[in-house]
PDB file of N, CA and C in Angstrom:
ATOM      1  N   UNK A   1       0.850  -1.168   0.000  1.00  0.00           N
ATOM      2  CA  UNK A   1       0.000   0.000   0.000  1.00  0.00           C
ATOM      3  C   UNK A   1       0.900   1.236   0.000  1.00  0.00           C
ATOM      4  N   UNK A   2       0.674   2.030  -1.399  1.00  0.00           N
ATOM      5  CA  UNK A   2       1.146   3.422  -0.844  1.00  0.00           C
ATOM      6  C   UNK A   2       0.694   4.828  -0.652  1.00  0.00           C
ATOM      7  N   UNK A   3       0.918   5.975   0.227  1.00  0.00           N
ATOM      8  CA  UNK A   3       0.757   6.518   0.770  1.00  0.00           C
ATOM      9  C   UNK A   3       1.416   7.876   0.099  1.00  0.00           C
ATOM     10  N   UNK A   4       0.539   8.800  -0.637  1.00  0.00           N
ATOM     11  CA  UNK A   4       1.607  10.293  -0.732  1.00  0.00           C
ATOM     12  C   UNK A   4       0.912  11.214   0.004  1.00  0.00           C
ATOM     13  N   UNK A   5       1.865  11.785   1.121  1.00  0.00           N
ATOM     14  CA  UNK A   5       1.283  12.819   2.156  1.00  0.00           C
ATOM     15  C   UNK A   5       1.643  14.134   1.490  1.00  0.00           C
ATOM     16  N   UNK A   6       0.983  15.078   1.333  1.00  0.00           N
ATOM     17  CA  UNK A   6       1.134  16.424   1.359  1.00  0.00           C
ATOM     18  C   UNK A   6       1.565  17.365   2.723  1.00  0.00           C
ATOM     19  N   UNK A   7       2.645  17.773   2.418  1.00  0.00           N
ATOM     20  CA  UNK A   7       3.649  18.386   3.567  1.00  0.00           C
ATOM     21  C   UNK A   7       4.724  19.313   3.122  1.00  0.00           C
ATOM     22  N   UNK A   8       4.848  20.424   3.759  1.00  0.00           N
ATOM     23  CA  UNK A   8       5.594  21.319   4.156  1.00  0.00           C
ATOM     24  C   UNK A   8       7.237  20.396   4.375  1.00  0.00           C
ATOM     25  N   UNK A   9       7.549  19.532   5.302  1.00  0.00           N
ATOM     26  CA  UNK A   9       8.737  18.975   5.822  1.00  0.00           C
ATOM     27  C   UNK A   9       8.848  17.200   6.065  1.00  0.00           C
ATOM     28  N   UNK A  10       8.246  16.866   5.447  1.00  0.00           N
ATOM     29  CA  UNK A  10       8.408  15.264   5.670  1.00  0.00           C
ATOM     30  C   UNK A  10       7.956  14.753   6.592  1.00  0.00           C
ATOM     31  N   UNK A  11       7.286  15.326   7.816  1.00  0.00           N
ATOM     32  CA  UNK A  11       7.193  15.539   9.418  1.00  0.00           C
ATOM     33  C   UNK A  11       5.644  15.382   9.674  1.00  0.00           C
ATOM     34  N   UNK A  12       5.103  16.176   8.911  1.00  0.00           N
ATOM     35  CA  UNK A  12       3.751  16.621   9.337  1.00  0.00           C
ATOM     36  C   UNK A  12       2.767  16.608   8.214  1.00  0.00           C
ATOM     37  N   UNK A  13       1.706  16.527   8.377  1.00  0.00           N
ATOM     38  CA  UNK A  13       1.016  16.708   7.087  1.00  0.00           C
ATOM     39  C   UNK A  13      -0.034  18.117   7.547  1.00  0.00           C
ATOM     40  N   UNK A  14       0.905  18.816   6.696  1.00  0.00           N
ATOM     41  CA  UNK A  14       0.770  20.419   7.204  1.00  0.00           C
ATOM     42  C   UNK A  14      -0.003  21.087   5.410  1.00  0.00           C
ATOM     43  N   UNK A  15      -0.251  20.413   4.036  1.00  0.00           N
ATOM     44  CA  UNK A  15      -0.202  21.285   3.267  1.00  0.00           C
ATOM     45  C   UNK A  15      -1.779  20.906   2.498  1.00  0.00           C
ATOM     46  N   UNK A  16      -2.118  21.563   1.684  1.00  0.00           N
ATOM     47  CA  UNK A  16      -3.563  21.668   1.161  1.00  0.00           C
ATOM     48  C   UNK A  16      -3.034  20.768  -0.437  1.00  0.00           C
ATOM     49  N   UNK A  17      -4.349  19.901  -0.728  1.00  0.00           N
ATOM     50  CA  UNK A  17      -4.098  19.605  -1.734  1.00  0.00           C
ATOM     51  C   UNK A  17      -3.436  19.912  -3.074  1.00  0.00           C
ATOM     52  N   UNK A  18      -4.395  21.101  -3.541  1.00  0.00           N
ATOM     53  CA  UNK A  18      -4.756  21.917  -4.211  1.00  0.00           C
ATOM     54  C   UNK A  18      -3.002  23.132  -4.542  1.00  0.00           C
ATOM     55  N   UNK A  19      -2.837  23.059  -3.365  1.00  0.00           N
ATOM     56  CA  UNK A  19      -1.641  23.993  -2.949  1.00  0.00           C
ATOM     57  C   UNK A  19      -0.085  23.434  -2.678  1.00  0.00           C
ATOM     58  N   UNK A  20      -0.119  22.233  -2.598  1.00  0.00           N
ATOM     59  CA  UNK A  20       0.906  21.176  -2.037  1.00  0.00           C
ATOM     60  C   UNK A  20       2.594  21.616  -3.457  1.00  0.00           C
ATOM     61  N   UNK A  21       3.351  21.540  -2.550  1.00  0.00           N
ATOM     62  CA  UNK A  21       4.113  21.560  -3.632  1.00  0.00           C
ATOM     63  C   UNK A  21       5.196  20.696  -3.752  1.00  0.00           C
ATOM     64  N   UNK A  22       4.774  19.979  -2.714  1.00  0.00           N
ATOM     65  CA  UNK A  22       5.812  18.426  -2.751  1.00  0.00           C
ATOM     66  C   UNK A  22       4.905  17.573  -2.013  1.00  0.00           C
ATOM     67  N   UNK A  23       4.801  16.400  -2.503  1.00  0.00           N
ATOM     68  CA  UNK A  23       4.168  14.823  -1.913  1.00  0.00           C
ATOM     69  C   UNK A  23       5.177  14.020  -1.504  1.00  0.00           C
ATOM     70  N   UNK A  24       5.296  13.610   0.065  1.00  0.00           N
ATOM     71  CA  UNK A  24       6.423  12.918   0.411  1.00  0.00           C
ATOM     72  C   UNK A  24       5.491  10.821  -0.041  1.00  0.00           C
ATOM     73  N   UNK A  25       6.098  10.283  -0.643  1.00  0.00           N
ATOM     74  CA  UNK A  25       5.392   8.561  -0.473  1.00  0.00           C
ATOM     75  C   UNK A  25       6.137   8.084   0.065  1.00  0.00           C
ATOM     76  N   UNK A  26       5.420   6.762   0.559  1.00  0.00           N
ATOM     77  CA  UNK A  26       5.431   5.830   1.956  1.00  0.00           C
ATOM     78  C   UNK A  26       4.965   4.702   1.390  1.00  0.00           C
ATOM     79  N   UNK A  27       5.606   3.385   1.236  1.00  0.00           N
ATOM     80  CA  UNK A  27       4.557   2.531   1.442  1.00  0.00           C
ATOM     81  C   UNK A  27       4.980   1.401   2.794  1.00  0.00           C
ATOM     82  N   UNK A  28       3.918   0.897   2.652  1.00  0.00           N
ATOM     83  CA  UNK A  28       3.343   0.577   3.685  1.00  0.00           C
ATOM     84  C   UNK A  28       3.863  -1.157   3.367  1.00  0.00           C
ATOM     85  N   UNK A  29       4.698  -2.324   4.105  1.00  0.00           N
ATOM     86  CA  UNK A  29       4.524  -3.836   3.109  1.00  0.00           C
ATOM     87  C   UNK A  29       4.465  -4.322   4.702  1.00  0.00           C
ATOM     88  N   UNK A  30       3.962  -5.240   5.305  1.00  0.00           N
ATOM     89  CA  UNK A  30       3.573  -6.001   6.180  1.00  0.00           C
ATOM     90  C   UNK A  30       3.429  -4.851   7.564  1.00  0.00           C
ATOM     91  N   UNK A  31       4.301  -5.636   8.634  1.00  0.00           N
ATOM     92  CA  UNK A  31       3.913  -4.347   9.506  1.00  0.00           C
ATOM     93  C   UNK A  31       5.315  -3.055   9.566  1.00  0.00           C
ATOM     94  N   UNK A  32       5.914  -2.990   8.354  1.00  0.00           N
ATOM     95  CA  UNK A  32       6.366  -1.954   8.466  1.00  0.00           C
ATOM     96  C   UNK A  32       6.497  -0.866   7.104  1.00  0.00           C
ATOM     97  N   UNK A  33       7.332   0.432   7.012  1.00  0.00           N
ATOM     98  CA  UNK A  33       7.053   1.261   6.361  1.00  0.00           C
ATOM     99  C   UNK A  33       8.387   1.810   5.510  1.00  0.00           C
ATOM    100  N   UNK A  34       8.240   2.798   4.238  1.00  0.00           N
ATOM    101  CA  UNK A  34       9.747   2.501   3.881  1.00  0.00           C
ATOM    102  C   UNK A  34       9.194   4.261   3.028  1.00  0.00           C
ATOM    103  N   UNK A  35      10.563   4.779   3.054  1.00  0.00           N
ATOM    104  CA  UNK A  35      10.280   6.363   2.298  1.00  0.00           C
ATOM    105  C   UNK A  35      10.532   5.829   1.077  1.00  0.00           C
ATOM    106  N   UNK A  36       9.465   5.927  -0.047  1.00  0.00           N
ATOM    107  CA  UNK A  36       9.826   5.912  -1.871  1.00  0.00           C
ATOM    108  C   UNK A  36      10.733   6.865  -2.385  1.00  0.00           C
ATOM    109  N   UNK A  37       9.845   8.043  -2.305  1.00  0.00           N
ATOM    110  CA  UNK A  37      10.278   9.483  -2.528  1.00  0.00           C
ATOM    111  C   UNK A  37       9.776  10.321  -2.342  1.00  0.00           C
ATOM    112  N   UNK A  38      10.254  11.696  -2.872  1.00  0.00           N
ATOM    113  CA  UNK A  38       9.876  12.792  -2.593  1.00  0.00           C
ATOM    114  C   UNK A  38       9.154  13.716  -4.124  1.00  0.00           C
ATOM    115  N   UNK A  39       8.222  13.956  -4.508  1.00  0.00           N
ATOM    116  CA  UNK A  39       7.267  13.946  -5.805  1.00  0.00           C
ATOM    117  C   UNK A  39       7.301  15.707  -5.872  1.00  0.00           C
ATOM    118  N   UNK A  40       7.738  16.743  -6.744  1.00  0.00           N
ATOM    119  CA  UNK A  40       7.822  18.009  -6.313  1.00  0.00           C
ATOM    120  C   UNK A  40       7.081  18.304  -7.536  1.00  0.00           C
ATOM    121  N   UNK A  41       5.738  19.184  -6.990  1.00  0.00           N
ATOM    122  CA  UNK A  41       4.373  19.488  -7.425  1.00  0.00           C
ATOM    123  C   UNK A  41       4.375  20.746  -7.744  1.00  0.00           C
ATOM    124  N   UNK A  42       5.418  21.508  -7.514  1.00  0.00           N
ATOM    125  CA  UNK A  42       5.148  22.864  -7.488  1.00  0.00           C
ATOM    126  C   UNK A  42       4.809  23.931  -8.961  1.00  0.00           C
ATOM    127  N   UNK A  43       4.376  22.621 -10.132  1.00  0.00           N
ATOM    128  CA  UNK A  43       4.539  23.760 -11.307  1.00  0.00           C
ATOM    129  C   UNK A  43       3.410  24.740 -11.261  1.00  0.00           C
ATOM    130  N   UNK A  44       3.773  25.584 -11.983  1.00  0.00           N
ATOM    131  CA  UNK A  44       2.734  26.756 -12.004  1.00  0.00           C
ATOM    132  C   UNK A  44       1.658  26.364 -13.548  1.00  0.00           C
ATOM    133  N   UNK A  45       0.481  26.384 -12.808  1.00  0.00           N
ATOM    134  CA  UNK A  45      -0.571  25.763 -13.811  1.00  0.00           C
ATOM    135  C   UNK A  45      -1.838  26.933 -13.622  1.00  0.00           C
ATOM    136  N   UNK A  46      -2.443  27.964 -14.586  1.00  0.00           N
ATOM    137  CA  UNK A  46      -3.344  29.056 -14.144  1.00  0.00           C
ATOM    138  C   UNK A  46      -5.100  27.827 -14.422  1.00  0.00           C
ATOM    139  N   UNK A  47      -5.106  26.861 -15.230  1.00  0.00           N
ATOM    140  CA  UNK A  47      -6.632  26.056 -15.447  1.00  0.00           C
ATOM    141  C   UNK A  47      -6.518  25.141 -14.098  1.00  0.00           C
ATOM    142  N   UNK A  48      -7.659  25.768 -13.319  1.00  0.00           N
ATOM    143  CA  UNK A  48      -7.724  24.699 -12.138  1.00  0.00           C
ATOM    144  C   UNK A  48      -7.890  23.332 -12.472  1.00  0.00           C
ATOM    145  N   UNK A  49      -8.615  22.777 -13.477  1.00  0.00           N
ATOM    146  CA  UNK A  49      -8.751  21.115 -13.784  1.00  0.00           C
ATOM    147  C   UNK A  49      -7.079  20.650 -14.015  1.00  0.00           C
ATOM    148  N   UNK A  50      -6.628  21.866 -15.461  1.00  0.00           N
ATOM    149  CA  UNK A  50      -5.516  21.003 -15.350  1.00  0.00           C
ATOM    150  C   UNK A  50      -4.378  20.830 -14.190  1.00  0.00           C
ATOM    151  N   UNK A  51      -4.461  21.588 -13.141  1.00  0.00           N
ATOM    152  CA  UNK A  51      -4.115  22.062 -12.111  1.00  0.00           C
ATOM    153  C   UNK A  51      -4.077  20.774 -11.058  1.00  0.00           C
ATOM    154  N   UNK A  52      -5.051  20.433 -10.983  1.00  0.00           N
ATOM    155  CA  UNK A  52      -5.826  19.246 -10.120  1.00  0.00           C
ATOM    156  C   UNK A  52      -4.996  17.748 -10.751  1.00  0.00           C
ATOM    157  N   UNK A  53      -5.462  17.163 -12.124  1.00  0.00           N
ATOM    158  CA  UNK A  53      -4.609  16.280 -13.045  1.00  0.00           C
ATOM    159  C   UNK A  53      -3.359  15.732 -12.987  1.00  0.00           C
ATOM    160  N   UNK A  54      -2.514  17.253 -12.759  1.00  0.00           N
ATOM    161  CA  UNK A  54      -1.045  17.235 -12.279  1.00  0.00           C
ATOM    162  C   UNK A  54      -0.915  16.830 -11.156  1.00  0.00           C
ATOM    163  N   UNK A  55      -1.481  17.555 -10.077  1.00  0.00           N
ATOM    164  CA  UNK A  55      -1.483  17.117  -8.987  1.00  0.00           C
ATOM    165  C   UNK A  55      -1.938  15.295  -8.770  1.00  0.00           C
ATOM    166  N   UNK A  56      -2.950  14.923  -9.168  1.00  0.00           N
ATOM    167  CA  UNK A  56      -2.828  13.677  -9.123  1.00  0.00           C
ATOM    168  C   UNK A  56      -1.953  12.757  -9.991  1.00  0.00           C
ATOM    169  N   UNK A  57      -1.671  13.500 -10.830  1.00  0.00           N
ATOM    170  CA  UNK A  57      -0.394  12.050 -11.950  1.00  0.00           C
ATOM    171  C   UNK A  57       0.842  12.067 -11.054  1.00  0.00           C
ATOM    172  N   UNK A  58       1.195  13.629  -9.930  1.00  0.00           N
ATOM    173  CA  UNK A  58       1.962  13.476  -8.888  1.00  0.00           C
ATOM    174  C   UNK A  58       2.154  12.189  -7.835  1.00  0.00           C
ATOM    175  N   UNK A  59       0.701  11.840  -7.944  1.00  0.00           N
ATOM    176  CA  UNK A  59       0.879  10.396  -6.959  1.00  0.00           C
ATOM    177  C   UNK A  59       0.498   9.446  -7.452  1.00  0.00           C
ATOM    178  N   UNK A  60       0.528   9.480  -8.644  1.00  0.00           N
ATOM    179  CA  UNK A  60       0.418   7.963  -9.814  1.00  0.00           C
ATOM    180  C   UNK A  60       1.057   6.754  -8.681  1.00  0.00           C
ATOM    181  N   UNK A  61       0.297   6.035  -8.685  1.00  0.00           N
ATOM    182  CA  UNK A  61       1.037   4.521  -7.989  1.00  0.00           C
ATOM    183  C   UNK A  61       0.912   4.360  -6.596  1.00  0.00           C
ATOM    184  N   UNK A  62      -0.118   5.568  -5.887  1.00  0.00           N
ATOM    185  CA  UNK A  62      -0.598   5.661  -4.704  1.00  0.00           C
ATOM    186  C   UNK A  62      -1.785   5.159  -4.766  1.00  0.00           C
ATOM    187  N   UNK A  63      -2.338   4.502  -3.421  1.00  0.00           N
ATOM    188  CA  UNK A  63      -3.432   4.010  -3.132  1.00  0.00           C
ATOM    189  C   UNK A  63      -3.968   4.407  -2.256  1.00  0.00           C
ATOM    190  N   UNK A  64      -3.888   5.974  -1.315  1.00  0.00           N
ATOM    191  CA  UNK A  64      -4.138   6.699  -0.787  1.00  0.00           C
ATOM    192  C   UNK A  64      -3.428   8.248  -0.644  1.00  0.00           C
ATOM    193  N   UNK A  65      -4.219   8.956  -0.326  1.00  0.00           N
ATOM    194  CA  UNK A  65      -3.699  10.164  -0.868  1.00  0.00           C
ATOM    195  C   UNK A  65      -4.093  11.030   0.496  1.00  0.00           C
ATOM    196  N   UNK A  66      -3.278  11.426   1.315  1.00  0.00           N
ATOM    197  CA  UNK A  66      -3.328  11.914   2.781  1.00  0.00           C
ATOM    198  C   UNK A  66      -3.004  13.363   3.010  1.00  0.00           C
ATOM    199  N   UNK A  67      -3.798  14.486   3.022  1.00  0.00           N
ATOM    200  CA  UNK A  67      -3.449  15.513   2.765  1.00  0.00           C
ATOM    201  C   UNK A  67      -4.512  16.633   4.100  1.00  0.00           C
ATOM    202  N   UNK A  68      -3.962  17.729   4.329  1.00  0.00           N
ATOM    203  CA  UNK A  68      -4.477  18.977   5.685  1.00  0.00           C
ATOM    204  C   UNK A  68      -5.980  18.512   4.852  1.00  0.00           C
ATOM    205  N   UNK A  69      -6.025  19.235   3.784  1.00  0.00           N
ATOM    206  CA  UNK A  69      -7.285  20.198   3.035  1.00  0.00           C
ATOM    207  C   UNK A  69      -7.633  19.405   1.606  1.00  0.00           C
ATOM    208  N   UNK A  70      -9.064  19.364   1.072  1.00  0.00           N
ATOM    209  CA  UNK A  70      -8.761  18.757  -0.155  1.00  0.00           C
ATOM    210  C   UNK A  70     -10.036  19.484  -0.740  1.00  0.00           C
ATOM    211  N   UNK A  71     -10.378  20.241  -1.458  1.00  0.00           N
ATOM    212  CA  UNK A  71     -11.946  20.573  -2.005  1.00  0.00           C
ATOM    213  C   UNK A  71     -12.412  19.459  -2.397  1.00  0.00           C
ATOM    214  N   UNK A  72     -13.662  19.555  -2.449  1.00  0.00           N
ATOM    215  CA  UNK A  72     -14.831  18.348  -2.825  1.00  0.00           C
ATOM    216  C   UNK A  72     -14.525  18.039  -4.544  1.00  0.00           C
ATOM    217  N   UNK A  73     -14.638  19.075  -5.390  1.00  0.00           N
ATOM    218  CA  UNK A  73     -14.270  18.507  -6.836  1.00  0.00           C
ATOM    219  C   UNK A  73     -12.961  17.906  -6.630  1.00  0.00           C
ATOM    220  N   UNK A  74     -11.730  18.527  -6.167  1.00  0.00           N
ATOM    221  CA  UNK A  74     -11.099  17.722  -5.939  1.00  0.00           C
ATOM    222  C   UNK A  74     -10.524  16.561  -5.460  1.00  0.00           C
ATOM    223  N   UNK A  75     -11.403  16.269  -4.374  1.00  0.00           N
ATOM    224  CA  UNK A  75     -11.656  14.991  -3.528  1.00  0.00           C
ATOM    225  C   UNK A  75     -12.192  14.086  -5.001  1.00  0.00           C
ATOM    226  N   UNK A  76     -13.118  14.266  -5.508  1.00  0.00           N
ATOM    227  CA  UNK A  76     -14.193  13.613  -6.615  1.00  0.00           C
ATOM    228  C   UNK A  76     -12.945  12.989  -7.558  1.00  0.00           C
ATOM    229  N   UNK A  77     -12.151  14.063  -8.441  1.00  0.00           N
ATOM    230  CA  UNK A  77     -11.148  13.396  -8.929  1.00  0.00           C
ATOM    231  C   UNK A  77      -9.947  12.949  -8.732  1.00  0.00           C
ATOM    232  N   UNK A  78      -9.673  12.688  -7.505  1.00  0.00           N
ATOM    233  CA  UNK A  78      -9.042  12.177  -6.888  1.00  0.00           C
ATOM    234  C   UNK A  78      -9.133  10.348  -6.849  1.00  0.00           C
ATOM    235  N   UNK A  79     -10.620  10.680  -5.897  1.00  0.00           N
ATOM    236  CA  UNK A  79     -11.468   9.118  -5.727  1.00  0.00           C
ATOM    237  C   UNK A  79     -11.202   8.594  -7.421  1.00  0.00           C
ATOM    238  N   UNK A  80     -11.940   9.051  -8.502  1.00  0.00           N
ATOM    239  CA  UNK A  80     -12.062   8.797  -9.765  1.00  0.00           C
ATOM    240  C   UNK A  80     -10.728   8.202 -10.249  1.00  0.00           C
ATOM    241  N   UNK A  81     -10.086   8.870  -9.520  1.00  0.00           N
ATOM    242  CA  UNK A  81      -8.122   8.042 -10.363  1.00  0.00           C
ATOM    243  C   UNK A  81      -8.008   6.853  -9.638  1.00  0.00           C
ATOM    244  N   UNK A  82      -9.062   6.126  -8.737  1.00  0.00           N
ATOM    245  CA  UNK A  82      -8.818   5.249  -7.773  1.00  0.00           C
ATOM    246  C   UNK A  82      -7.681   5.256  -6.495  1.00  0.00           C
ATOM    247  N   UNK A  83      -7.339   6.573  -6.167  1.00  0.00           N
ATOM    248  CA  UNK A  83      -6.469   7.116  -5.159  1.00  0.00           C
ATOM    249  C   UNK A  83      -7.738   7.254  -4.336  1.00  0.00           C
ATOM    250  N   UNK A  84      -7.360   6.962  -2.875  1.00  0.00           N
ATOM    251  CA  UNK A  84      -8.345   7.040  -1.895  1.00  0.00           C
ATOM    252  C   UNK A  84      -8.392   8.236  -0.960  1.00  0.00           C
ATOM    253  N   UNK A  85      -8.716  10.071  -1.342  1.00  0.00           N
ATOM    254  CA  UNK A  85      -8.127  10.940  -0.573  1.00  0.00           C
ATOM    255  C   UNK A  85      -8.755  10.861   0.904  1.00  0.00           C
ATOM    256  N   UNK A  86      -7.693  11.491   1.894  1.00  0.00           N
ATOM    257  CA  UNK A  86      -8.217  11.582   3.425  1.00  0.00           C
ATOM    258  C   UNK A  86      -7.407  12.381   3.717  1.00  0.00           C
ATOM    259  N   UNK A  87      -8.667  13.492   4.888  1.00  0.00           N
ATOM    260  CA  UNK A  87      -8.098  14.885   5.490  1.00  0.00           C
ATOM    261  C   UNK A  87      -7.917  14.462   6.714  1.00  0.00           C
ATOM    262  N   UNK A  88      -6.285  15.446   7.115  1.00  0.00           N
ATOM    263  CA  UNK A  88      -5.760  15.138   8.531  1.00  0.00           C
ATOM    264  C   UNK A  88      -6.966  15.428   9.663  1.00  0.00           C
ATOM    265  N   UNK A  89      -7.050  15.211  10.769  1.00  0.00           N
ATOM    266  CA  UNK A  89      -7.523  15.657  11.473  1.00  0.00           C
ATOM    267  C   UNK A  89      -7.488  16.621  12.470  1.00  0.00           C
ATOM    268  N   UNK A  90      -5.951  17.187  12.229  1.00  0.00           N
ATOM    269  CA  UNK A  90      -5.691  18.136  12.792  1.00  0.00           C
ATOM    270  C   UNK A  90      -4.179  18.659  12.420  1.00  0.00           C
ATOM    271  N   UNK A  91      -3.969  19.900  12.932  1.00  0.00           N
ATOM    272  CA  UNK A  91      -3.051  20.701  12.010  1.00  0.00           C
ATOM    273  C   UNK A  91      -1.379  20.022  12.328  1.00  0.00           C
ATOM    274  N   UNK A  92      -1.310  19.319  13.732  1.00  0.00           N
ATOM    275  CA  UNK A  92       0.336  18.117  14.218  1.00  0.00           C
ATOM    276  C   UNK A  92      -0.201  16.784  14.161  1.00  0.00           C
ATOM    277  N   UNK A  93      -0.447  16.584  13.059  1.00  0.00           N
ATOM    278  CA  UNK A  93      -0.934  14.849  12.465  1.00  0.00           C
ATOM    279  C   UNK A  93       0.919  14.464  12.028  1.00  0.00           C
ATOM    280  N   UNK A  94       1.467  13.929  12.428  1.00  0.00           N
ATOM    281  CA  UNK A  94       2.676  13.648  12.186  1.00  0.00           C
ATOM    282  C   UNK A  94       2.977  12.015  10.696  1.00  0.00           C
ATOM    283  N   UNK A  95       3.550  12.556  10.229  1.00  0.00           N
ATOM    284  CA  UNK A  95       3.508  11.267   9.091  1.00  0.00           C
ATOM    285  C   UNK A  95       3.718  10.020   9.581  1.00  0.00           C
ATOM    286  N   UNK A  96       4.777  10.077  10.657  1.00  0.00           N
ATOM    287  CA  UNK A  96       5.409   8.458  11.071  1.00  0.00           C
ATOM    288  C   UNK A  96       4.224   7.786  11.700  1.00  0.00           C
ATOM    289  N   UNK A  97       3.285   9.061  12.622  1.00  0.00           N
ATOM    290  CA  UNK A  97       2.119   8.563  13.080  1.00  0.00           C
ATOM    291  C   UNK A  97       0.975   7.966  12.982  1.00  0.00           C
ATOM    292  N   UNK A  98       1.334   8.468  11.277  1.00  0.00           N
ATOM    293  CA  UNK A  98      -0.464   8.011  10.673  1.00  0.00           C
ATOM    294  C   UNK A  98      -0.111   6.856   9.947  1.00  0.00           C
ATOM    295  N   UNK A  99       1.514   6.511   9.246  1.00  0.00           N
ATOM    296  CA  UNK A  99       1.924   4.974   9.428  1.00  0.00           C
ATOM    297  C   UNK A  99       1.451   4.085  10.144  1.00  0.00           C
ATOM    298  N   UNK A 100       1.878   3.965  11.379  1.00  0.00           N
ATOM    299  CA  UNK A 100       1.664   3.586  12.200  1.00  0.00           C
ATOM    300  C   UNK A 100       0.443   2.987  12.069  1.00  0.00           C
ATOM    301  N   UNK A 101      -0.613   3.794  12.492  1.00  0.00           N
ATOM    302  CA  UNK A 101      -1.960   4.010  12.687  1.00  0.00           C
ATOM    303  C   UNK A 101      -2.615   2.685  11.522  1.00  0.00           C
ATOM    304  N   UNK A 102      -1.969   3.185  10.149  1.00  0.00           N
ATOM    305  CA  UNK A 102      -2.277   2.193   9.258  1.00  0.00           C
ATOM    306  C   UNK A 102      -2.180   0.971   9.261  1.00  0.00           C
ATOM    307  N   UNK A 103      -0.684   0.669   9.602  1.00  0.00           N
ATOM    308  CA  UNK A 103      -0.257  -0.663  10.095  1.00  0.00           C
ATOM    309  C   UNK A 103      -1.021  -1.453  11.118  1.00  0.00           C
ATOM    310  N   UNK A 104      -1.364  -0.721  11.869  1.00  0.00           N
ATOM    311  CA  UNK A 104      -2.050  -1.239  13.025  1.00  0.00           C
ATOM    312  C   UNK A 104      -3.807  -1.768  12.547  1.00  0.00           C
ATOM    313  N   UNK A 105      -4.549  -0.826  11.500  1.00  0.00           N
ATOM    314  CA  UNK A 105      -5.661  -0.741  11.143  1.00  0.00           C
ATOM    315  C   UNK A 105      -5.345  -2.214   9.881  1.00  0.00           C
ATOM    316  N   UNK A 106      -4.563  -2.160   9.489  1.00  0.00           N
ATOM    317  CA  UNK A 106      -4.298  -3.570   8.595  1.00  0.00           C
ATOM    318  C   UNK A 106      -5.106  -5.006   9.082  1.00  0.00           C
ATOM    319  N   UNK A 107      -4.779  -5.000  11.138  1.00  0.00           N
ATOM    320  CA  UNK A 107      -5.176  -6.328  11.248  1.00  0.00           C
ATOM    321  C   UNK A 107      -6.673  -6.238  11.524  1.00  0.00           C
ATOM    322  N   UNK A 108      -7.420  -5.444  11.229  1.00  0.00           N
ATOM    323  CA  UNK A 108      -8.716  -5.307  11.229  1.00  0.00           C
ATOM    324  C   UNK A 108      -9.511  -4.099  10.248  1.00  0.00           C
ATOM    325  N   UNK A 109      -8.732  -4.491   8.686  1.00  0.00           N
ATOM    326  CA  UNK A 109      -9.324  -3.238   8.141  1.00  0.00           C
ATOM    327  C   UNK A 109     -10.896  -2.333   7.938  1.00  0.00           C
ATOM    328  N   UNK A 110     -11.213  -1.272   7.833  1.00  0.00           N
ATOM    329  CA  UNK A 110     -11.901  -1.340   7.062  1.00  0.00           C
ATOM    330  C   UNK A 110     -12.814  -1.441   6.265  1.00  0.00           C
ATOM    331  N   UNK A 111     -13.748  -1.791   5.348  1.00  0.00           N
ATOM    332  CA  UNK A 111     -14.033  -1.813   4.529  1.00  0.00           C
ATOM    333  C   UNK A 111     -12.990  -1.232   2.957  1.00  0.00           C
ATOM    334  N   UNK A 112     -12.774   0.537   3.604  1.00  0.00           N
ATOM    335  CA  UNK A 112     -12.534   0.884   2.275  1.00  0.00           C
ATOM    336  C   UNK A 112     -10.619   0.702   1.846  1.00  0.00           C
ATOM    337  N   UNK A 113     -10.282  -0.094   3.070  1.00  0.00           N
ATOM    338  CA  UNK A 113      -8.902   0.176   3.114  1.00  0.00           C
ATOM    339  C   UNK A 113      -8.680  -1.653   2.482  1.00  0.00           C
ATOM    340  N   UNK A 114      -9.613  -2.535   2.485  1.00  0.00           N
ATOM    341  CA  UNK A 114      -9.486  -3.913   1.957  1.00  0.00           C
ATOM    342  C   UNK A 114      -9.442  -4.232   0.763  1.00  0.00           C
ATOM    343  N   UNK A 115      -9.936  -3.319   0.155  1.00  0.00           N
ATOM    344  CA  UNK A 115      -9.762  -3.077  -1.733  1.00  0.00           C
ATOM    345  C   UNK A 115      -7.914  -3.119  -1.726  1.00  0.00           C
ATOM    346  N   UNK A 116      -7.169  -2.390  -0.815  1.00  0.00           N
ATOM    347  CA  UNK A 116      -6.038  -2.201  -0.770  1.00  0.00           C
ATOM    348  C   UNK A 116      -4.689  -2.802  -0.592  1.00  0.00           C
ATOM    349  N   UNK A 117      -5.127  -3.802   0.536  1.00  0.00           N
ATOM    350  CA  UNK A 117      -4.225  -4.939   1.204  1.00  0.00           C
ATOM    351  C   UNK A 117      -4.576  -6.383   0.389  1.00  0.00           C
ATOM    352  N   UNK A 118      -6.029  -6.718  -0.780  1.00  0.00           N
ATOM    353  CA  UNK A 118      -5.995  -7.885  -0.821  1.00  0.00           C
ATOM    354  C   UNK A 118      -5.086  -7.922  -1.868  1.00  0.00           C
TER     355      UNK A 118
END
């Protein structure tokens, strides 16, 4: 399973979808976790669709997409690329943490996280 967080520092998931200008990925293989890379989003695009597009071909090969903020059209095509988006729950959601969290949610997923692990 992998994971591109939207973040400011590798640390936190501090940044808005829409606005993100680097995606750190993670994946996720039994109960532990491994850094892919670092995905840098920052081009300057003025058509919000194509705007959005980029942003998701940014996390091509993700199976969740973990970000502060996400608008609803954007949430929509997000889901549509079969990337699964989800907003932090708060502004020190730490990345290693929400690993974790996943790993742990593995031995009892779910519903929407079992499309993922089978």
């Amino acid at each position: 399973m992998r994971i591109a967080f939207a973040s400011k520092d590798n640390i936190y998931v501090n940044q808005h979808f829409g606005w993100c200008k680097e995606f750190y990925i993670y994946e996720i293989k039994g109960d532990s976790y491994t850094f892919v890379k670092s995905v840098n989003s920052s081009m300057e695009i003025d058509d919000e669709i194509e705007k959005l597009n980029y942003k998701i071909e940014c996390c091509e090969g993700c199976d969740i997409l973990y970000v502060q903020q996400i608008g609803p059209k954007a949430a929509l095509m997000v889901k549509a690329s079969k990337i699964f988006p989800m907003q932090a729950s708060g502004e020190d959601e730490k990345i290693e943490e929400i690993l974790q969290k996943f790993i742990k949610m593995k031995e009892n997923p779910p519903i929407w996280m079992r499309r993922l692990i089978d």
